[in-house]
PDB file of N, CA and C in Angstrom:
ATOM      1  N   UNK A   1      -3.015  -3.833 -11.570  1.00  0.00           N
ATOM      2  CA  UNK A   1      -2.431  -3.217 -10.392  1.00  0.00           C
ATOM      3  C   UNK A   1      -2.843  -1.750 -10.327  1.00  0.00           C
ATOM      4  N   UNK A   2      -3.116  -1.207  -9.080  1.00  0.00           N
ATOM      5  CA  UNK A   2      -3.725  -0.069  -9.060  1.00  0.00           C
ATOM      6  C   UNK A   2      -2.582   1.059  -9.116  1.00  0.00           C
ATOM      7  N   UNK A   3      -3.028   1.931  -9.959  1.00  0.00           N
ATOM      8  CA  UNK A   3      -1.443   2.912  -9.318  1.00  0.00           C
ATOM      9  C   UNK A   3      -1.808   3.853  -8.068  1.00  0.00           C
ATOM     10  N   UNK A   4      -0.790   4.525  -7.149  1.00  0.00           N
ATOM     11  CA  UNK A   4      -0.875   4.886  -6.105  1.00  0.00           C
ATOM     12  C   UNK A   4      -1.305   6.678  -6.544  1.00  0.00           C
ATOM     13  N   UNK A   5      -2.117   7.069  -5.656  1.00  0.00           N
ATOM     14  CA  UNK A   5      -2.757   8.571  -5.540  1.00  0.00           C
ATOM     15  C   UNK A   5      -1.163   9.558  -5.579  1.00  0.00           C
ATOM     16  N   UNK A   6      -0.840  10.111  -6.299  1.00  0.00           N
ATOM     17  CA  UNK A   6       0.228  11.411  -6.413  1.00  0.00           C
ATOM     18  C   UNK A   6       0.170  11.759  -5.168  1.00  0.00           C
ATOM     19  N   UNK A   7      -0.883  12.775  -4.697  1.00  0.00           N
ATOM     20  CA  UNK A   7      -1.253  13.497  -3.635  1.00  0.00           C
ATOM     21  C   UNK A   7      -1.191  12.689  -2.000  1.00  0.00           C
ATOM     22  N   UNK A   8      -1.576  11.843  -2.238  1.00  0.00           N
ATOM     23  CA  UNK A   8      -1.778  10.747  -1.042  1.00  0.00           C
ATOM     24  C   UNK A   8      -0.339  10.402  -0.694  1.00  0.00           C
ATOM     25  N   UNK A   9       0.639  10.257  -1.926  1.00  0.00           N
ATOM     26  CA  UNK A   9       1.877   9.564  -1.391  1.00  0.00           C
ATOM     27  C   UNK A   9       2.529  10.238  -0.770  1.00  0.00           C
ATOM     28  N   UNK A  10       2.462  11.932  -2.033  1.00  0.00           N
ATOM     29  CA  UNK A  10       3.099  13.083  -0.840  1.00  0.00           C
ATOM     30  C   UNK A  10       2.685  13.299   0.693  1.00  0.00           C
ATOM     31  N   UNK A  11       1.536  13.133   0.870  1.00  0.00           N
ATOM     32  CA  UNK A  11       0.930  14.049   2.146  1.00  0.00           C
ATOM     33  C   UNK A  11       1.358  12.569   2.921  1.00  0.00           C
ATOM     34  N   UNK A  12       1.867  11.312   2.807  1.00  0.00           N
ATOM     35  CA  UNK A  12       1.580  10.393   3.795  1.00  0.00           C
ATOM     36  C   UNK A  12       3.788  10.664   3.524  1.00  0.00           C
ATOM     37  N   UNK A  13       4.540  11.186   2.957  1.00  0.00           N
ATOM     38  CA  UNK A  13       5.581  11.066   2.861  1.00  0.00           C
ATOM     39  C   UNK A  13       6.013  12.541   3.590  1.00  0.00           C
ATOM     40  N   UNK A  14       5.293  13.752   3.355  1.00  0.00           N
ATOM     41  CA  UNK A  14       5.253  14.357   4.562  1.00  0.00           C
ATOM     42  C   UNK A  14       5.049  13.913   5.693  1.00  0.00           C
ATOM     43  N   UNK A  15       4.554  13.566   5.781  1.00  0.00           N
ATOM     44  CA  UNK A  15       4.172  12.651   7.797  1.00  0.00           C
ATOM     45  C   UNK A  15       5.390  12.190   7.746  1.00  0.00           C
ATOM     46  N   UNK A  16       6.153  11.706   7.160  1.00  0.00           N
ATOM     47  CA  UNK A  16       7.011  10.418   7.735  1.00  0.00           C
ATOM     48  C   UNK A  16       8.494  11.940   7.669  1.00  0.00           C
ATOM     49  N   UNK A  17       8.587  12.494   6.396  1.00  0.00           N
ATOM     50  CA  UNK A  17       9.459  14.032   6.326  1.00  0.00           C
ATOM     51  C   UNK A  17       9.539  14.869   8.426  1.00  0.00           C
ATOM     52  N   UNK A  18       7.869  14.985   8.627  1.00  0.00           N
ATOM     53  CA  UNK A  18       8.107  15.716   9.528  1.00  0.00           C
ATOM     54  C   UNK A  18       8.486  15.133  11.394  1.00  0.00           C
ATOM     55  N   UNK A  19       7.741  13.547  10.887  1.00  0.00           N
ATOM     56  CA  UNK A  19       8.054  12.747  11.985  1.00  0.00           C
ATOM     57  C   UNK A  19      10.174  12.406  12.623  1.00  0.00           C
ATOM     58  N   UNK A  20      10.606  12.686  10.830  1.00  0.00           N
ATOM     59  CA  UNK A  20      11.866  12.556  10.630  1.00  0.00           C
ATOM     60  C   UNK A  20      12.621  13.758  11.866  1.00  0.00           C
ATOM     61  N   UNK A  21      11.657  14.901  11.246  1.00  0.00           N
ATOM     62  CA  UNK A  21      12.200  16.008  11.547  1.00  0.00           C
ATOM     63  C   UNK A  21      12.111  16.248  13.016  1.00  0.00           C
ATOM     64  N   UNK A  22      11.097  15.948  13.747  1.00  0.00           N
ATOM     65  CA  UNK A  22      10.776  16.270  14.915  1.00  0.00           C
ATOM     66  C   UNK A  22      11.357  15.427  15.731  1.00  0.00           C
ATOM     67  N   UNK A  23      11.479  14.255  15.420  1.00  0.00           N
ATOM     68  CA  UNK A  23      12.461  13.154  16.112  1.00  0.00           C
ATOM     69  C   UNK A  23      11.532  12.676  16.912  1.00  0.00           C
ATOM     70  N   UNK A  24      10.134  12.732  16.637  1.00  0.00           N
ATOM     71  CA  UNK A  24       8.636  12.005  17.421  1.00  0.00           C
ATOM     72  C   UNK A  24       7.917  11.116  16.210  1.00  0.00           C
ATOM     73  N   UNK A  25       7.806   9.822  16.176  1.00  0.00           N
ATOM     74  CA  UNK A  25       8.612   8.925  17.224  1.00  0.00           C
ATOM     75  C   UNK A  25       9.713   8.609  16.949  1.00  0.00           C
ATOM     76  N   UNK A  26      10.866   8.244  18.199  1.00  0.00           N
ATOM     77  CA  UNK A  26      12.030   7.822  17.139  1.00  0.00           C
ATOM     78  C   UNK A  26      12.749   7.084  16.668  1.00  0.00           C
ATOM     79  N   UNK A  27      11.603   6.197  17.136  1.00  0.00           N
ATOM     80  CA  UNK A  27      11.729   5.054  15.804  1.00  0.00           C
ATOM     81  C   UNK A  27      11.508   4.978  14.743  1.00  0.00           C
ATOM     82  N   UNK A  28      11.354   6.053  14.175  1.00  0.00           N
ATOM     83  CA  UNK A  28      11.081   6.581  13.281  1.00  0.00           C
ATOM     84  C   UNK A  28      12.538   7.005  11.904  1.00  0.00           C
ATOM     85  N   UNK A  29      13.395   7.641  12.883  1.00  0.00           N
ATOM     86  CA  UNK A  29      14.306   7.674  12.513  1.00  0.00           C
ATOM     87  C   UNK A  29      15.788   6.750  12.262  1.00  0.00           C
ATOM     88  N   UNK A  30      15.197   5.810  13.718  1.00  0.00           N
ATOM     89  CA  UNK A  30      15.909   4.660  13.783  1.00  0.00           C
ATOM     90  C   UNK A  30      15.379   3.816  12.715  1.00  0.00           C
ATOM     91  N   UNK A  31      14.674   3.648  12.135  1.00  0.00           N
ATOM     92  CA  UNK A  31      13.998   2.526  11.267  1.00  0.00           C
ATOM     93  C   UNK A  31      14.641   3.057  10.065  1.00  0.00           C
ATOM     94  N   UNK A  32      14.451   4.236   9.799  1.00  0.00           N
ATOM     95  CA  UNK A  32      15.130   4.934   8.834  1.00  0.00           C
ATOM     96  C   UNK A  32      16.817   4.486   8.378  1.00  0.00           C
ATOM     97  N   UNK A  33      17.592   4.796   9.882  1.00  0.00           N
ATOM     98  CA  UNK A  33      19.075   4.308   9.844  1.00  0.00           C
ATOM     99  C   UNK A  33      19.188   2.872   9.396  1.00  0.00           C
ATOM    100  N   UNK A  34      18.200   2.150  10.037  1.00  0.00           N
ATOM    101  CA  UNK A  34      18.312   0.858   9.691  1.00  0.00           C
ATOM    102  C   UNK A  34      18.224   0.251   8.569  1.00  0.00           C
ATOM    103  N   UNK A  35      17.212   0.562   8.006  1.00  0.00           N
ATOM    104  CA  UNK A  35      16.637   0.164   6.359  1.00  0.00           C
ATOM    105  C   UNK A  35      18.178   1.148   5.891  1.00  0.00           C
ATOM    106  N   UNK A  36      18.414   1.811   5.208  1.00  0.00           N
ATOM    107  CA  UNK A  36      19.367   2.885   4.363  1.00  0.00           C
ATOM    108  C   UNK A  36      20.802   1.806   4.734  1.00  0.00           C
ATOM    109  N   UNK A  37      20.889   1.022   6.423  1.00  0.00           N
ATOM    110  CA  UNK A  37      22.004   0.218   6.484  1.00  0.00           C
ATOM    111  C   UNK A  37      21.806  -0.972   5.598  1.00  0.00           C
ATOM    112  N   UNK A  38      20.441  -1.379   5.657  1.00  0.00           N
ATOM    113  CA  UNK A  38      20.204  -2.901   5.229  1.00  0.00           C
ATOM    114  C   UNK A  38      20.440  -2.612   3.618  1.00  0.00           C
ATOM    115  N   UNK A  39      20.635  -1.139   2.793  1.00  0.00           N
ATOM    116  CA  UNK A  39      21.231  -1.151   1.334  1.00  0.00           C
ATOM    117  C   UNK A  39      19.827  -0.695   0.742  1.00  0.00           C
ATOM    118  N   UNK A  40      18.768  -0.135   1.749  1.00  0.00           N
ATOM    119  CA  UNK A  40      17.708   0.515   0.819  1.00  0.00           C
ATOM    120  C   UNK A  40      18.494   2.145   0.548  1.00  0.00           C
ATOM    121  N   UNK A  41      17.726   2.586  -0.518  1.00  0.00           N
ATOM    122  CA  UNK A  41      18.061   3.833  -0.517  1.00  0.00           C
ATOM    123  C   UNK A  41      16.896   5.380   0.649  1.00  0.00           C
ATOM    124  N   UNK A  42      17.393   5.911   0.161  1.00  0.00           N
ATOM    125  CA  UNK A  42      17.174   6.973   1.431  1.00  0.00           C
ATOM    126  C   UNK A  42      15.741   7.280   1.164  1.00  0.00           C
ATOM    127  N   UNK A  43      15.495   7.594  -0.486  1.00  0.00           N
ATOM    128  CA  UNK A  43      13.575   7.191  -0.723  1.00  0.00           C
ATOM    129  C   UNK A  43      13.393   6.275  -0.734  1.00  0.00           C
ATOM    130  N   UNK A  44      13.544   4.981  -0.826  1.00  0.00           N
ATOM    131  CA  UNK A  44      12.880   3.485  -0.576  1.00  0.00           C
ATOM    132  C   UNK A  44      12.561   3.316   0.964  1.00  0.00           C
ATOM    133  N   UNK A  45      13.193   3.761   2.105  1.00  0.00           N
ATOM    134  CA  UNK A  45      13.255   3.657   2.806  1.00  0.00           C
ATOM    135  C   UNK A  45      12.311   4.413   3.396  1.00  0.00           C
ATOM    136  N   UNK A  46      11.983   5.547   3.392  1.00  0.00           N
ATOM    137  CA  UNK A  46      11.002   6.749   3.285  1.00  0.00           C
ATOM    138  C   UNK A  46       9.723   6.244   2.651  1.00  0.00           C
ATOM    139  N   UNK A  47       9.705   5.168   1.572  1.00  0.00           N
ATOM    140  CA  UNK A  47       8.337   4.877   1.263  1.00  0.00           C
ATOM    141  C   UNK A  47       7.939   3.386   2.439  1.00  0.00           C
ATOM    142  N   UNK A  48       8.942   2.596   2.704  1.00  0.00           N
ATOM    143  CA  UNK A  48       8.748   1.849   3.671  1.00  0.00           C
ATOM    144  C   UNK A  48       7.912   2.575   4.783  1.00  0.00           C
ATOM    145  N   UNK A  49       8.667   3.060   5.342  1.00  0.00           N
ATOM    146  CA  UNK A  49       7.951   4.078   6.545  1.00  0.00           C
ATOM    147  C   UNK A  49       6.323   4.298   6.222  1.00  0.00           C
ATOM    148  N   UNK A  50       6.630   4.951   4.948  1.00  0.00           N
ATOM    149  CA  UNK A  50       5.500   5.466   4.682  1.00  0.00           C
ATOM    150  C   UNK A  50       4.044   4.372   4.949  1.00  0.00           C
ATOM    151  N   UNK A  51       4.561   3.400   3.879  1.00  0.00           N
ATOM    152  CA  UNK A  51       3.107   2.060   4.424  1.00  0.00           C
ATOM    153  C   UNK A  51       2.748   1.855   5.713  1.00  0.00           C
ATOM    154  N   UNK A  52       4.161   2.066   7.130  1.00  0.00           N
ATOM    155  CA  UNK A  52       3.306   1.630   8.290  1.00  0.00           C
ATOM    156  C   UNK A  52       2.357   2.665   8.873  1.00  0.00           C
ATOM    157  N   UNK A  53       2.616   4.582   8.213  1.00  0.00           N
ATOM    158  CA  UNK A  53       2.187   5.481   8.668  1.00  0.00           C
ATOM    159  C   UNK A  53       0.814   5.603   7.580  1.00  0.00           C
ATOM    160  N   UNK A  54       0.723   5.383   7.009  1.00  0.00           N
ATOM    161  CA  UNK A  54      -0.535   4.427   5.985  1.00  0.00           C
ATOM    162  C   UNK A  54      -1.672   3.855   6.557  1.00  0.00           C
ATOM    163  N   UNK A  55      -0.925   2.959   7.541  1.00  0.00           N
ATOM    164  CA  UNK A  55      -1.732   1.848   8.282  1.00  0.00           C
ATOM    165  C   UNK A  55      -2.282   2.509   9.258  1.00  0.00           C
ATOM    166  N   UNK A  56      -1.476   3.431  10.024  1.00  0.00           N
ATOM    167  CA  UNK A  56      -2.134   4.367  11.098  1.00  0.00           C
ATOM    168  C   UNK A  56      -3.449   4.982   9.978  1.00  0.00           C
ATOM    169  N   UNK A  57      -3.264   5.754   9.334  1.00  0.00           N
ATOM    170  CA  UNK A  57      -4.256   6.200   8.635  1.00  0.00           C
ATOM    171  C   UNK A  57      -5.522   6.011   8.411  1.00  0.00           C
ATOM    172  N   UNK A  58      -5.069   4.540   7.908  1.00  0.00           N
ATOM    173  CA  UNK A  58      -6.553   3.551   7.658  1.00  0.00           C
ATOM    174  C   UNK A  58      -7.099   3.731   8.815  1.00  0.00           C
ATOM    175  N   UNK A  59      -6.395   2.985   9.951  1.00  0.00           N
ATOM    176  CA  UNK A  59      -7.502   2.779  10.794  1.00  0.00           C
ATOM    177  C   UNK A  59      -7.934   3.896  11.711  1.00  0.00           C
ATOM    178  N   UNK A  60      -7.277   5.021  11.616  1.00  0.00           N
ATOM    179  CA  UNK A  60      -7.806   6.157  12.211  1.00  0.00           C
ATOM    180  C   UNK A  60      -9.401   6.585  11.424  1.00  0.00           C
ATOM    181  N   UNK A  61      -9.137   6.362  10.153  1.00  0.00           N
ATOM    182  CA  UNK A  61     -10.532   6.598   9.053  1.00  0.00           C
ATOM    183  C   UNK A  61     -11.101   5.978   8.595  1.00  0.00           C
ATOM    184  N   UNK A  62     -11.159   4.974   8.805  1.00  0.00           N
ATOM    185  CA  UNK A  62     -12.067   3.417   8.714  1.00  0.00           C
ATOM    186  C   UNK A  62     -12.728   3.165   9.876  1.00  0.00           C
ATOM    187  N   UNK A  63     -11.802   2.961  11.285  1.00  0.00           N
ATOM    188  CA  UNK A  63     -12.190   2.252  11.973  1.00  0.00           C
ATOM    189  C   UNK A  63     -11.965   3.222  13.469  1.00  0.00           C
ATOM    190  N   UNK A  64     -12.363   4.696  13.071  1.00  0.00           N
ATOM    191  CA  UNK A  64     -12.299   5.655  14.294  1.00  0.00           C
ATOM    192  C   UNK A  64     -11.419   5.607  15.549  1.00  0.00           C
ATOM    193  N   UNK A  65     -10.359   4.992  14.522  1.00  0.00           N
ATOM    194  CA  UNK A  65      -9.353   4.352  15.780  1.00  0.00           C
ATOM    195  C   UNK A  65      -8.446   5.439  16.391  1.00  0.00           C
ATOM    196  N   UNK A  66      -8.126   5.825  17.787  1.00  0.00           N
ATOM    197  CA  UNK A  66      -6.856   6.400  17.628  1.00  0.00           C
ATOM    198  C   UNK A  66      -5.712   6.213  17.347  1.00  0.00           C
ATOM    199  N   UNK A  67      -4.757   6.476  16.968  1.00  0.00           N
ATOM    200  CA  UNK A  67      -3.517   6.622  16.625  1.00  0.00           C
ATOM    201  C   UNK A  67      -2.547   5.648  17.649  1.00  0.00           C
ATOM    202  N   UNK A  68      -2.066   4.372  16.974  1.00  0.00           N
ATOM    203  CA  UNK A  68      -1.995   3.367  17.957  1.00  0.00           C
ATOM    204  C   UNK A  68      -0.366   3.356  17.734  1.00  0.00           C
ATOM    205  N   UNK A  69       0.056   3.718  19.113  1.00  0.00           N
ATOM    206  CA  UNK A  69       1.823   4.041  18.642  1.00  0.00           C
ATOM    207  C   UNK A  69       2.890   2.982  18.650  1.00  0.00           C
ATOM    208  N   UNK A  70       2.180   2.009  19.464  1.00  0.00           N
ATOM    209  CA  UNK A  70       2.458   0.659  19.785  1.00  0.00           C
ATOM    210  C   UNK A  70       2.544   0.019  18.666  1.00  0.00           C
ATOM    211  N   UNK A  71       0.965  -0.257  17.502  1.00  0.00           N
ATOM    212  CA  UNK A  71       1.093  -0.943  16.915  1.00  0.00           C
ATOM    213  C   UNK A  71       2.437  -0.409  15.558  1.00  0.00           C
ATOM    214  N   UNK A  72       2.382   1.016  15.179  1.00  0.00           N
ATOM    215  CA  UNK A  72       3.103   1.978  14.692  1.00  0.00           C
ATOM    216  C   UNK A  72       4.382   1.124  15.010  1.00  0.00           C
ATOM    217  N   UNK A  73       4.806   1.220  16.117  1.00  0.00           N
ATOM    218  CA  UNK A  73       6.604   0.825  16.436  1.00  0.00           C
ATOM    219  C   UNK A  73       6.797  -0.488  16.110  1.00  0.00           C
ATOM    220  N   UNK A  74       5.674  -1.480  16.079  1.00  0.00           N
ATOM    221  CA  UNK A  74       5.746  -3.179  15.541  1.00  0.00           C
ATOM    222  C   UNK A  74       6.360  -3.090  14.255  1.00  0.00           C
ATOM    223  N   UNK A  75       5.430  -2.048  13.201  1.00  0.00           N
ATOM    224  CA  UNK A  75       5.345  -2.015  12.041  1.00  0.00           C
ATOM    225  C   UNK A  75       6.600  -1.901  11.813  1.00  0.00           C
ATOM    226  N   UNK A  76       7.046  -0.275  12.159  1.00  0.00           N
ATOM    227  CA  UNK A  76       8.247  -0.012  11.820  1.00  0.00           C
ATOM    228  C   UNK A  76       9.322  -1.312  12.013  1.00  0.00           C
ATOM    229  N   UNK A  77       8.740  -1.823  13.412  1.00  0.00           N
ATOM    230  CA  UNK A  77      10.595  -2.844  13.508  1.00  0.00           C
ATOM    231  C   UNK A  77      10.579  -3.881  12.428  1.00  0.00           C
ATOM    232  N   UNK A  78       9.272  -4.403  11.959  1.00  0.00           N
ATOM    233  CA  UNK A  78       9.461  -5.120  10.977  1.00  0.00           C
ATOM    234  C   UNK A  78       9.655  -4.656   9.804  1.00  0.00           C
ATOM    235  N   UNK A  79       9.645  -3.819   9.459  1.00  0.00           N
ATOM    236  CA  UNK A  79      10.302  -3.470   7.968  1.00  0.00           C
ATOM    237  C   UNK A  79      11.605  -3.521   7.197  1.00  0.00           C
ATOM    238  N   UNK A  80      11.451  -4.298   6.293  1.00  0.00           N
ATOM    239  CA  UNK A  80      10.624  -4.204   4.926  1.00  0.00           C
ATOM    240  C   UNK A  80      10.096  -5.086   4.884  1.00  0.00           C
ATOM    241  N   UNK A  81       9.317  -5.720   5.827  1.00  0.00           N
ATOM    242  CA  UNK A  81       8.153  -6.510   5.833  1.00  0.00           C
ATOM    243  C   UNK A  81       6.837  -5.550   5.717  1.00  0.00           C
ATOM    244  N   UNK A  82       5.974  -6.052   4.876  1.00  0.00           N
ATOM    245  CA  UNK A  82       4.776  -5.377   4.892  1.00  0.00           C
ATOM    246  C   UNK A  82       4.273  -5.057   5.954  1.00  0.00           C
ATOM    247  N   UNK A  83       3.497  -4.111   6.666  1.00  0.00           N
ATOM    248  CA  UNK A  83       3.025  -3.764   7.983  1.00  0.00           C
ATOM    249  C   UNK A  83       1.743  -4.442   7.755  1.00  0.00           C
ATOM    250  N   UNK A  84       1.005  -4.300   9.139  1.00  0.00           N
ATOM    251  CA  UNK A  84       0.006  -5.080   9.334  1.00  0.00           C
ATOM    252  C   UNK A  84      -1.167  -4.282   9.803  1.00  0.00           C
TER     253      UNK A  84
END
């Protein structure tokens, strides 16, 4: 099993810190309330996030994609299902 980049987790857990903060998107925050209801804790929940803002990532730098907010809000509603 690979272990995860230090640096990478922070800077992709900032994104999700400042997305929190700005209240853009806010489902963002709602996904947040939700998971922390469903009995995750307040960082488990924060790393959830984190994988679907991950996924934006990839394909912004893989696949020159823009920033797809649509697919973003799928992700989020399904979580703690793996994003896609």
């Amino acid at each position: 099993m690979k272990k995860s980049n230090p640096k990478l987790t922070a800077a992709i857990l900032q994104a999700v810190n400042n997305q929190l903060k700005s209240g853009d998107p806010p489902e963002t925050r709602q996904t947040l309330n939700r998971l922390i209801g469903e009995g995750l804790s307040n960082e488990d929940a924060k790393i959830y996030i984190g994988q679907a803002v991950a996924i934006e990532i990839f394909n912004i730098l893989k696949h020159r994609e823009p920033f797809n907010l649509e697919r973003f809000r799928q992700n989020l509603s399904r979580l703690p299902q793996e994003p896609s």
